[in-house]
Protein backbone atom coordinates (compact mmCIF):
# COMPACT_ATOMS: atom_id res chain seq x y z
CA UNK A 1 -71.24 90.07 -60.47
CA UNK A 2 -71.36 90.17 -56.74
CA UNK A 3 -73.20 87.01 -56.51
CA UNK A 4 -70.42 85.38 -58.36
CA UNK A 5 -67.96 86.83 -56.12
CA UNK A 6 -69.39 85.67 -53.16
CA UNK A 7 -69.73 82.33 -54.51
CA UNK A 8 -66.17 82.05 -55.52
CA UNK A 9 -65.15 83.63 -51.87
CA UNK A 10 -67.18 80.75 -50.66
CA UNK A 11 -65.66 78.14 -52.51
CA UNK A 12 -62.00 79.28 -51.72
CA UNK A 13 -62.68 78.89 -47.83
CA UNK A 14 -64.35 75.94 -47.77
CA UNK A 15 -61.21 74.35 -50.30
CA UNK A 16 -58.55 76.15 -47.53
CA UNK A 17 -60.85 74.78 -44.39
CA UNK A 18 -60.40 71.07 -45.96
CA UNK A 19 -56.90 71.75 -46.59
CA UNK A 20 -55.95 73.32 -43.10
CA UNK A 21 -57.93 70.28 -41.61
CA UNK A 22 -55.84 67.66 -43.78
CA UNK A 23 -52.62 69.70 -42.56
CA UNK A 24 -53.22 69.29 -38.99
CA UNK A 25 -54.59 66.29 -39.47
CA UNK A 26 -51.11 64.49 -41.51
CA UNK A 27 -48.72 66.66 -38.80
CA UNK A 28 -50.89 65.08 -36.24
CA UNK A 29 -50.03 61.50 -37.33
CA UNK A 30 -46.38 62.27 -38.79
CA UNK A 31 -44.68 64.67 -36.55
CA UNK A 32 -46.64 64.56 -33.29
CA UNK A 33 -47.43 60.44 -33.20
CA UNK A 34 -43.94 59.67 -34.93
CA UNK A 35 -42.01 62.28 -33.06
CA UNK A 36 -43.23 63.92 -30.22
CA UNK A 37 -45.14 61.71 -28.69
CA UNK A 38 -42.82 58.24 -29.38
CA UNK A 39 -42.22 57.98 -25.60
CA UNK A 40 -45.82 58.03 -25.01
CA UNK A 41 -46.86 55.11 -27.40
CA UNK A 42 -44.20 53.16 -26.93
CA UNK A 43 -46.04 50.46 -24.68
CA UNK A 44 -48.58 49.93 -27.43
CA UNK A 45 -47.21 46.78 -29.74
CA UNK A 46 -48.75 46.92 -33.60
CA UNK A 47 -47.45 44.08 -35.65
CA UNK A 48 -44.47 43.27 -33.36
CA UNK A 49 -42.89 46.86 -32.75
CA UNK A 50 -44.19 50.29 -30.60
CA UNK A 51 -47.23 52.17 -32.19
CA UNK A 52 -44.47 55.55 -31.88
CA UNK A 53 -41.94 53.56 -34.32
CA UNK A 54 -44.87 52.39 -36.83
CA UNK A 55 -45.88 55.84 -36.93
CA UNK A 56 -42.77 57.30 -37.77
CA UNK A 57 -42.46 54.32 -40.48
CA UNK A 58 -45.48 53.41 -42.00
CA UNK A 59 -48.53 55.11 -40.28
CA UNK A 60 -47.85 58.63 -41.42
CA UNK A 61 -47.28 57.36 -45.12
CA UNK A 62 -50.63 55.60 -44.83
CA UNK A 63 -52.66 58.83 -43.35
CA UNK A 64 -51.13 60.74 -46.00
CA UNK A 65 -52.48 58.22 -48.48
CA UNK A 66 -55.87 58.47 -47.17
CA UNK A 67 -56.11 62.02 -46.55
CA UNK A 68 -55.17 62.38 -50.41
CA UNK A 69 -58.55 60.12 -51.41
CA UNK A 70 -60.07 62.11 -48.61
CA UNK A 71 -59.11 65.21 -50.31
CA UNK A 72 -60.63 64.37 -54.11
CA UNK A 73 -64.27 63.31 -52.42
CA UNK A 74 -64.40 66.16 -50.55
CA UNK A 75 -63.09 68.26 -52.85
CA UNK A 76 -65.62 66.70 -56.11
CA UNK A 77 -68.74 67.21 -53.63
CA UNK A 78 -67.74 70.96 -53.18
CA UNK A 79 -67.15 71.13 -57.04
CA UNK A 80 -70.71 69.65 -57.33
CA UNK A 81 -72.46 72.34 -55.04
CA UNK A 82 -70.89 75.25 -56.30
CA UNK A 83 -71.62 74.36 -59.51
CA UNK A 84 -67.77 74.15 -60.85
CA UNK A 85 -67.89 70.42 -61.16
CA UNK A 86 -66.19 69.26 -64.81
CA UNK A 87 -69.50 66.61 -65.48
C-alpha cells in the first residue's frame, strides 16, 4: 500500500511540474511578449508588422497550440512509466 502511494505521489508532481512549466511557459509568450514587453520587440518585423503585435495576435495562440501537443507526449510517456498508460 505504501508503495502505491508513493507512486501515485510521484505521478501527481511530475503531471503538476509539466503543467506549472506549460503555465509559465504560455504567460511567457501571451502576457509578457504580447503585453509587457511590446515596447521592447517592437523593432523586430515578422511578416510585415512588430514581433510585440504578432505576439499579442497570433504567437500566443500558436504556443498555446503547441504546448497542448506538448502536453499529451509528455503526459503519455509519464503514463507509460508509471505504469497507468491505457495500452
Amino acid at each position: 500500500m505504501a508503495d502505491h502511494t508513493s507512486s501515485g505521489e510521484a505521478y501527481w508532481k511530475a503531471n503538476l511540474r509539466i503543467i506549472i512549466i506549460s503555465l509559465i511557459i504560455w504567460a511567457l509568450c501571451s502576457f509578457g511578449f504580447g503585453i509587457l514587453l511590446r515596447p521592447a520587440l517592437s523593432g523586430i518585423s515578422v511578416g510585415g508588422t512588430d514581433l510585440g503585435f504578432w505576439f499579442a495576435q497570433q504567437g500566443s495562440i500558436l504556443v498555446f497550440l503547441v504546448l497542448i501537443f506538448f502536453y499529451a507526449f509528455r503526459m503519455n510517456k509519464l503514463d507509460q512509466e508509471h505504469g497507468v498508460d491505457e495500452e
